[in-house]
C-alpha atoms as a PDB file:
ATOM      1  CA  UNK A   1       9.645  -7.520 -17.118  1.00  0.00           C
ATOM      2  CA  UNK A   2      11.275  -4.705 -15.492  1.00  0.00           C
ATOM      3  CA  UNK A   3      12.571  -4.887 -12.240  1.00  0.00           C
ATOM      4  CA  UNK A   4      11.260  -2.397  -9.609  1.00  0.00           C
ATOM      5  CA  UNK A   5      14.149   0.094  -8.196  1.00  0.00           C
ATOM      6  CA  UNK A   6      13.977   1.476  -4.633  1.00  0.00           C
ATOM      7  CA  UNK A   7      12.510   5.595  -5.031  1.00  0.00           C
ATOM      8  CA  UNK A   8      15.274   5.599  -2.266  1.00  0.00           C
ATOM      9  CA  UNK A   9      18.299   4.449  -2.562  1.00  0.00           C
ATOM     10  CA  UNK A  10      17.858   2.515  -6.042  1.00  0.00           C
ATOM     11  CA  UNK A  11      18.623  -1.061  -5.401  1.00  0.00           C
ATOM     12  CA  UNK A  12      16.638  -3.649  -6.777  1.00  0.00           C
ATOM     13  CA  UNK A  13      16.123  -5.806  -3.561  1.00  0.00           C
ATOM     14  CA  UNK A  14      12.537  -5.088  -3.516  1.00  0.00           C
ATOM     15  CA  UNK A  15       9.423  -7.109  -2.032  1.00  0.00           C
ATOM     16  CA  UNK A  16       5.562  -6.568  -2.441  1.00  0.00           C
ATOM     17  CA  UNK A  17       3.069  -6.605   0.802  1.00  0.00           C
ATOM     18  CA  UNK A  18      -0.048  -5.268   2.168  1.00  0.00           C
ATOM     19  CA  UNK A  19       0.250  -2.557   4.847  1.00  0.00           C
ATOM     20  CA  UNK A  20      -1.353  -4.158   7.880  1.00  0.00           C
ATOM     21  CA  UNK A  21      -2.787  -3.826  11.756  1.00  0.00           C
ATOM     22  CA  UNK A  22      -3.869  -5.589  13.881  1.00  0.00           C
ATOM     23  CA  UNK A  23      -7.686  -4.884  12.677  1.00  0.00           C
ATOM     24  CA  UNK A  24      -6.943  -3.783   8.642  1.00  0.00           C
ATOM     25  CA  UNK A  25      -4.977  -0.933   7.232  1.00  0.00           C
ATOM     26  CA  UNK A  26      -7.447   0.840   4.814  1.00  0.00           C
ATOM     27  CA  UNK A  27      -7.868   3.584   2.565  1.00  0.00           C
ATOM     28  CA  UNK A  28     -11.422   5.443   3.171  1.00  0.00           C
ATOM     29  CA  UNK A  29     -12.188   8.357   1.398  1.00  0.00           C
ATOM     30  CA  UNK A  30     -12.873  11.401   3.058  1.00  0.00           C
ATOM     31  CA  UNK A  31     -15.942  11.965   2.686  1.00  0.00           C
ATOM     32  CA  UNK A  32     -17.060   8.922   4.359  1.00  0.00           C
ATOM     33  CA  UNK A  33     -18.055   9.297   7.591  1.00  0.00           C
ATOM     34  CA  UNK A  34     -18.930   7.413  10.705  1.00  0.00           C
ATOM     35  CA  UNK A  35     -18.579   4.114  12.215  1.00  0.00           C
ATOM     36  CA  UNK A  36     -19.185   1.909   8.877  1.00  0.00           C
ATOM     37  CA  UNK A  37     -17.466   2.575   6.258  1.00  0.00           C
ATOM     38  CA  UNK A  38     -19.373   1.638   2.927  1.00  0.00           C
ATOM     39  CA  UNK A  39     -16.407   2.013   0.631  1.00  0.00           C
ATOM     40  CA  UNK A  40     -12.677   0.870   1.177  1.00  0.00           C
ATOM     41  CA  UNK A  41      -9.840  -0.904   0.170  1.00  0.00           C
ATOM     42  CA  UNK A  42      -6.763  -2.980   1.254  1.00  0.00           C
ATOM     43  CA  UNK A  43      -3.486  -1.123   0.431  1.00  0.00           C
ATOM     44  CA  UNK A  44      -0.184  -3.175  -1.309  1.00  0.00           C
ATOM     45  CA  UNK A  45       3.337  -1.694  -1.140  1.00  0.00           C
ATOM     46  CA  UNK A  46       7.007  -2.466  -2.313  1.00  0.00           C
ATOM     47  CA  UNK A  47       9.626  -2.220   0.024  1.00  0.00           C
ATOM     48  CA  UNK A  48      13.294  -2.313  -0.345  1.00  0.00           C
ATOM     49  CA  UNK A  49      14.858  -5.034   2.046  1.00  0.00           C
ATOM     50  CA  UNK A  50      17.942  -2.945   1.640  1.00  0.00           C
ATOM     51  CA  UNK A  51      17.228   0.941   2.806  1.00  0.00           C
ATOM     52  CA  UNK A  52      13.645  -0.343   4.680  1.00  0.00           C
ATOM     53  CA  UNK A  53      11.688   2.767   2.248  1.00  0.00           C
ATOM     54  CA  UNK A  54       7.941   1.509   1.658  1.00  0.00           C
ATOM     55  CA  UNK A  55       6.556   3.173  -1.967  1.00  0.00           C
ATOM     56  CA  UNK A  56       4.527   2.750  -4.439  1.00  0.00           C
ATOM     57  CA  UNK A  57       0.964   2.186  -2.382  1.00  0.00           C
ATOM     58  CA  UNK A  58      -1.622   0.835  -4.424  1.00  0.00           C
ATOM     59  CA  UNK A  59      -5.120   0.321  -3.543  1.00  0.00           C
ATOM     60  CA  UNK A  60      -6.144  -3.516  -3.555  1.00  0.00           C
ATOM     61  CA  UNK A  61      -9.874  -2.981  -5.019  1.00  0.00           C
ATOM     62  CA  UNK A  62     -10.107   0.438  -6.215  1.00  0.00           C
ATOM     63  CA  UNK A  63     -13.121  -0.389  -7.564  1.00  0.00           C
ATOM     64  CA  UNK A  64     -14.227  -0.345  -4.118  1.00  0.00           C
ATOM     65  CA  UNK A  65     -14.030   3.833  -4.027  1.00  0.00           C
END
């Protein structure tokens, strides 16, 4: 497998997360509006431990959207 290089400064000391708050970091489309949202999803990110650049979000369910 190949490793994942930093889109910043192109080291390979990369780690995978979720973005996160203290309630939930989500995507929502835009065209859903109000209080409740019907469709979201979680986000996951790399990050280089090096340079501190987060890339490469990626929704968690996008069949969710």
């Amino acid at each position: 497998m190949e490793k994942i290089k930093c889109n910043k400064c192109g080291k390979e000391n990369i780690v995978k997360g979720n973005l996160q708050h203290s309630g939930s970091v989500l995507f929502v489309p835009q065209d859903q509006k109000g209080l409740y949202v019907k469709k979201a999803s979680g986000i996951i990110a790399h990050a280089c431990k090096d340079c501190g650049c987060v890339f490469d979000l990626t929704l968690e369910n996008p069949e969710k959207i």
